[in-house]
N, C-alpha and C. Protein backbone atom coordinates (compact mmCIF):
# COMPACT_ATOMS: atom_id res chain seq x y z
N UNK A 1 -15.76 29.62 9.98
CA UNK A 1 -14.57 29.06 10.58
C UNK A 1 -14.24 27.72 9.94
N UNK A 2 -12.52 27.48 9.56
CA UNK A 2 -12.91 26.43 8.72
C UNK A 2 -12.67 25.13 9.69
N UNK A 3 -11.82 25.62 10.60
CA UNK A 3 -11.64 24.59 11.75
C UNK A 3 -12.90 23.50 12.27
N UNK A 4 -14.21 24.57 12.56
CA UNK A 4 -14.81 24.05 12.85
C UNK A 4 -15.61 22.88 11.44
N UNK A 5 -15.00 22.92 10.78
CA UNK A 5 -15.74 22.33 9.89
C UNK A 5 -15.48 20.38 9.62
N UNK A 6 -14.15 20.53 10.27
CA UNK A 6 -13.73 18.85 11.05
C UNK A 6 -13.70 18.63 12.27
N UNK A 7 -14.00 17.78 13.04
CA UNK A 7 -13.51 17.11 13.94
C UNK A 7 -12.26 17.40 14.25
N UNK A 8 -12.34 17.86 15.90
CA UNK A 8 -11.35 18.07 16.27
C UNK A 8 -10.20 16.67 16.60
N UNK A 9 -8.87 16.94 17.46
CA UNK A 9 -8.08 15.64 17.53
C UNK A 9 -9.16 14.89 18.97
N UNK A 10 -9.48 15.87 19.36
CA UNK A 10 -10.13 15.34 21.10
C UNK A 10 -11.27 14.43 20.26
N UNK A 11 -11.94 15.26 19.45
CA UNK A 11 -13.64 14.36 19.00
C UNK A 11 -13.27 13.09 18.14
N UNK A 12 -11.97 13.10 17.33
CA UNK A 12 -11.45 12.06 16.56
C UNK A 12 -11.19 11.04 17.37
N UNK A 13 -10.37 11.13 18.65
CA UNK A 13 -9.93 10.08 19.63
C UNK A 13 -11.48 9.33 20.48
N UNK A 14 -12.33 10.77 20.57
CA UNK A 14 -13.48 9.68 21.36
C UNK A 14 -14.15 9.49 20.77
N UNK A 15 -14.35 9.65 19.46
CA UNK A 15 -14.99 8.64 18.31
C UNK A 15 -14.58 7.51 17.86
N UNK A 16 -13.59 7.51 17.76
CA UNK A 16 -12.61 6.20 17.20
C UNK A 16 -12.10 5.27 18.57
N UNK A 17 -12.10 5.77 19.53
CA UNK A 17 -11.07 5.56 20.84
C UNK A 17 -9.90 4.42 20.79
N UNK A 18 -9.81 5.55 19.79
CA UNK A 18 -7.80 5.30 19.37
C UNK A 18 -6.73 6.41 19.63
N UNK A 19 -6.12 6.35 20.01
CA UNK A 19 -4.88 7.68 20.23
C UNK A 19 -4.46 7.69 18.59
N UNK A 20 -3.71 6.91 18.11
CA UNK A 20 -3.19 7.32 16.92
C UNK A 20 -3.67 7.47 15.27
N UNK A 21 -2.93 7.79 14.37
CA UNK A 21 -3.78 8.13 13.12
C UNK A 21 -3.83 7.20 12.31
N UNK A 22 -2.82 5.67 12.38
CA UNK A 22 -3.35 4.97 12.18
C UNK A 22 -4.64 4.13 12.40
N UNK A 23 -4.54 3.84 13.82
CA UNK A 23 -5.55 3.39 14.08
C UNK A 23 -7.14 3.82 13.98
N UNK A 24 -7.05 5.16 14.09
CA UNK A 24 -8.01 6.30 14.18
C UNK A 24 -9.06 5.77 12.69
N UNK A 25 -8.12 6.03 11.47
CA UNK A 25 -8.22 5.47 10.20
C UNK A 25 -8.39 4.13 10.07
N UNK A 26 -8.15 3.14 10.97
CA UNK A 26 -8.67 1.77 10.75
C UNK A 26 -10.36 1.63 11.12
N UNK A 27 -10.20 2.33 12.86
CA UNK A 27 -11.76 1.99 12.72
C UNK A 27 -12.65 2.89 12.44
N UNK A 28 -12.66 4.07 11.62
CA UNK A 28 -12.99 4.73 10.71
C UNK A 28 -13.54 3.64 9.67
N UNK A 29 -12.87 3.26 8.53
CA UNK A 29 -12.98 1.87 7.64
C UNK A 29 -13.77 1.31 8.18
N UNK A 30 -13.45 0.59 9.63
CA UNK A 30 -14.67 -0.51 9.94
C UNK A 30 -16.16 0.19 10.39
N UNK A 31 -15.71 1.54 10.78
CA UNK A 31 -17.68 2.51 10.72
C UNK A 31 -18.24 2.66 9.47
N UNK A 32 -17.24 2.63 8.67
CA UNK A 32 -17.48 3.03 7.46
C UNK A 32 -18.05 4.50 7.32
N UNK A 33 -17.11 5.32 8.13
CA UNK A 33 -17.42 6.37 8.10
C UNK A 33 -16.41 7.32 7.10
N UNK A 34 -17.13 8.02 6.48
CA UNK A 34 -15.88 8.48 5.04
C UNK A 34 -15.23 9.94 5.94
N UNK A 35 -14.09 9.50 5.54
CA UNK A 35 -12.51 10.61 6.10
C UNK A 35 -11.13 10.90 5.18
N UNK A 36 -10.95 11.78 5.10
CA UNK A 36 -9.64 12.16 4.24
C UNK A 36 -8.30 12.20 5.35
N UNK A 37 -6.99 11.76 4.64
CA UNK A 37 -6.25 12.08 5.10
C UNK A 37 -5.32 13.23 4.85
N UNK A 38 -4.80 13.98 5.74
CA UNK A 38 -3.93 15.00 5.67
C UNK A 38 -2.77 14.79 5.02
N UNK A 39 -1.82 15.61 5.20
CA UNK A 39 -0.42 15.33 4.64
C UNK A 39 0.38 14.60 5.32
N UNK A 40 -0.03 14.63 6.48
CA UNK A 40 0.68 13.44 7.37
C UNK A 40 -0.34 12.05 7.98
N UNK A 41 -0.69 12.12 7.62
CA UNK A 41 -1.67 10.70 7.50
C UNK A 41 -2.91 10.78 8.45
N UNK A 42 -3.17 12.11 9.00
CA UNK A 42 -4.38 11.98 10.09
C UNK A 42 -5.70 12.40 9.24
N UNK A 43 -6.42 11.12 10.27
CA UNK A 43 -7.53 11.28 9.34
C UNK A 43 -8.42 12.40 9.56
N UNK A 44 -9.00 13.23 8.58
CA UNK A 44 -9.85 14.79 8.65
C UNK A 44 -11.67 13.69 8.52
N UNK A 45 -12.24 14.19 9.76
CA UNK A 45 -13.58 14.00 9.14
C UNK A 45 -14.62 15.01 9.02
N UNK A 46 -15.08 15.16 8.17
CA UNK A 46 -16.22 16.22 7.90
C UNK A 46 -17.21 16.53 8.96
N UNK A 47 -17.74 17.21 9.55
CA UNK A 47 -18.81 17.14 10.78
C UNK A 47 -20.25 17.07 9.68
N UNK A 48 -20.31 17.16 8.53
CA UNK A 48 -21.38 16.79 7.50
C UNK A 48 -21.65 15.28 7.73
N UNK A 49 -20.20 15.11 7.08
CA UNK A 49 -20.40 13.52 6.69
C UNK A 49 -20.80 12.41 7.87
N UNK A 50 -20.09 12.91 8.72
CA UNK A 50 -20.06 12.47 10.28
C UNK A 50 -22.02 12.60 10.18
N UNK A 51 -22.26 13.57 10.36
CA UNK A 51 -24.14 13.83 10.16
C UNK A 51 -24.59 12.87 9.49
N UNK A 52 -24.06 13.01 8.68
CA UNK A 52 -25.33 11.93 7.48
C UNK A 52 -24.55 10.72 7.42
N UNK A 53 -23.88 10.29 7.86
CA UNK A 53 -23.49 8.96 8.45
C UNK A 53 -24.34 8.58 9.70
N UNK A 54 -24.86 9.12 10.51
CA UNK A 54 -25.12 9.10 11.76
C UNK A 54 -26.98 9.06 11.31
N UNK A 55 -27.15 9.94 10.73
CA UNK A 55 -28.12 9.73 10.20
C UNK A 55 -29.00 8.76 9.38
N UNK A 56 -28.09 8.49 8.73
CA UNK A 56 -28.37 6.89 8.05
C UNK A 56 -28.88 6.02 9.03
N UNK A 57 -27.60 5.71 10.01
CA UNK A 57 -27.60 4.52 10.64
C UNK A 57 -28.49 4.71 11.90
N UNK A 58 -28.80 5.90 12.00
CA UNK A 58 -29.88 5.96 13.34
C UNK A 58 -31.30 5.96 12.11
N UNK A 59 -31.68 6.18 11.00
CA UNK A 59 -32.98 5.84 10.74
C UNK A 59 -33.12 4.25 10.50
N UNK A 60 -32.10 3.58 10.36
CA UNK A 60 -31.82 2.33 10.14
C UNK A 60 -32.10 1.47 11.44
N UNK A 61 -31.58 1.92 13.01
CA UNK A 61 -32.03 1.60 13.96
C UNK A 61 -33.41 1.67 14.52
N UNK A 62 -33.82 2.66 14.15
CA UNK A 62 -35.28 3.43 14.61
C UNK A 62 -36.57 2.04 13.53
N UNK A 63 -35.92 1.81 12.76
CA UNK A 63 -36.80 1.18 11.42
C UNK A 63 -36.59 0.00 12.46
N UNK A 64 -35.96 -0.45 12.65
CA UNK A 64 -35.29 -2.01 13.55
C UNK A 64 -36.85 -1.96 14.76
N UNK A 65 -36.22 -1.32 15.21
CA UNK A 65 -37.14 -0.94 16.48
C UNK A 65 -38.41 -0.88 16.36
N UNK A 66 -39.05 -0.19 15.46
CA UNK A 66 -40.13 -0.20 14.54
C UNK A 66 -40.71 1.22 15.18
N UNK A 67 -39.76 2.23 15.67
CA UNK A 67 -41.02 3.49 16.22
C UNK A 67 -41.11 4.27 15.20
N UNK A 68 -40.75 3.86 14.36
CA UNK A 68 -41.30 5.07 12.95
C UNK A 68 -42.92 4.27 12.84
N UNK A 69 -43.39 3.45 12.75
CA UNK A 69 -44.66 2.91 12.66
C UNK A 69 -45.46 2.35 13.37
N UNK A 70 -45.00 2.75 14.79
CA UNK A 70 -46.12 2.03 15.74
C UNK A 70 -45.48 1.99 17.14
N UNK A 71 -46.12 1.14 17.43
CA UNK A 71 -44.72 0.91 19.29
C UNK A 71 -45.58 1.51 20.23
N UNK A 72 -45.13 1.87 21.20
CA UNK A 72 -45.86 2.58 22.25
C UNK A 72 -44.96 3.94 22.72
N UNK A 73 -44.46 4.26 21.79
CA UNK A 73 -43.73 5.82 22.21
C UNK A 73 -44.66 6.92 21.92
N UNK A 74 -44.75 7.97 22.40
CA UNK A 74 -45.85 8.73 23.01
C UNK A 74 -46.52 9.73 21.82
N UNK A 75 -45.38 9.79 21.30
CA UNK A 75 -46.05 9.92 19.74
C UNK A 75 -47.08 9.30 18.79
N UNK A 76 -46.68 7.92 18.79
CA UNK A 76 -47.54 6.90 18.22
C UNK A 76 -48.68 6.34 19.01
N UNK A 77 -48.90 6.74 20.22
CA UNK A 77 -50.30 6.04 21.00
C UNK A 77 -51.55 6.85 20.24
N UNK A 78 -52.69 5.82 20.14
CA UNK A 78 -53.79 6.69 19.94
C UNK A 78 -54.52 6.70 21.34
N UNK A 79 -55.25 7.71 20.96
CA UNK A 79 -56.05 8.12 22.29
C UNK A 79 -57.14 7.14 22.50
N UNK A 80 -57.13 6.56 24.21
CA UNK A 80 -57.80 5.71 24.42
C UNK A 80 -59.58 6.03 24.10
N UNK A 81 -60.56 5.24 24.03
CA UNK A 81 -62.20 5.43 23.64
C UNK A 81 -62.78 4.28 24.71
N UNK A 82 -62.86 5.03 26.36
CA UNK A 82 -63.04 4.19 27.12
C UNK A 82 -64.66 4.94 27.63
């Protein structure tokens, strides 16, 4: 389906939470999230790119946080030797 292959107008508005295609496309730019425009100026975003945008910036948070290497999330505890 190729529809499904962008963002719909509903997922564009509560991603951006802008009604219009200008604006939609401005803070797009400031996510720096990459989008094409149509023939009439609305912006198309990839549900890929949208991914690996999202992806980036959540391993980028997770690194912040530091639970990729330690922390106390339940993954990373070692087993107590009491």
């Amino acid at each position: 389906m190729a529809q499904d292959k962008f963002l719909s107008s509903d997922e564009l508005r509560q991603l951006t939470r802008a009604g219009s295609s200008f604006m939609q496309s401005k803070k797009l730019e400031q996510l720096g999230i990459p989008y094409k425009a149509d023939v009439y100026g609305t912006p198309m975003v990839e549900r890929r790119a949208l991914s690996g945008y999202l992806s980036h910036h959540l391993q980028s948070f997770y690194a912040k946080l530091n639970l990729n290497g330690g922390g106390d999330s339940p993954g990373n505890q070692q087993p107590r030797s009491d």
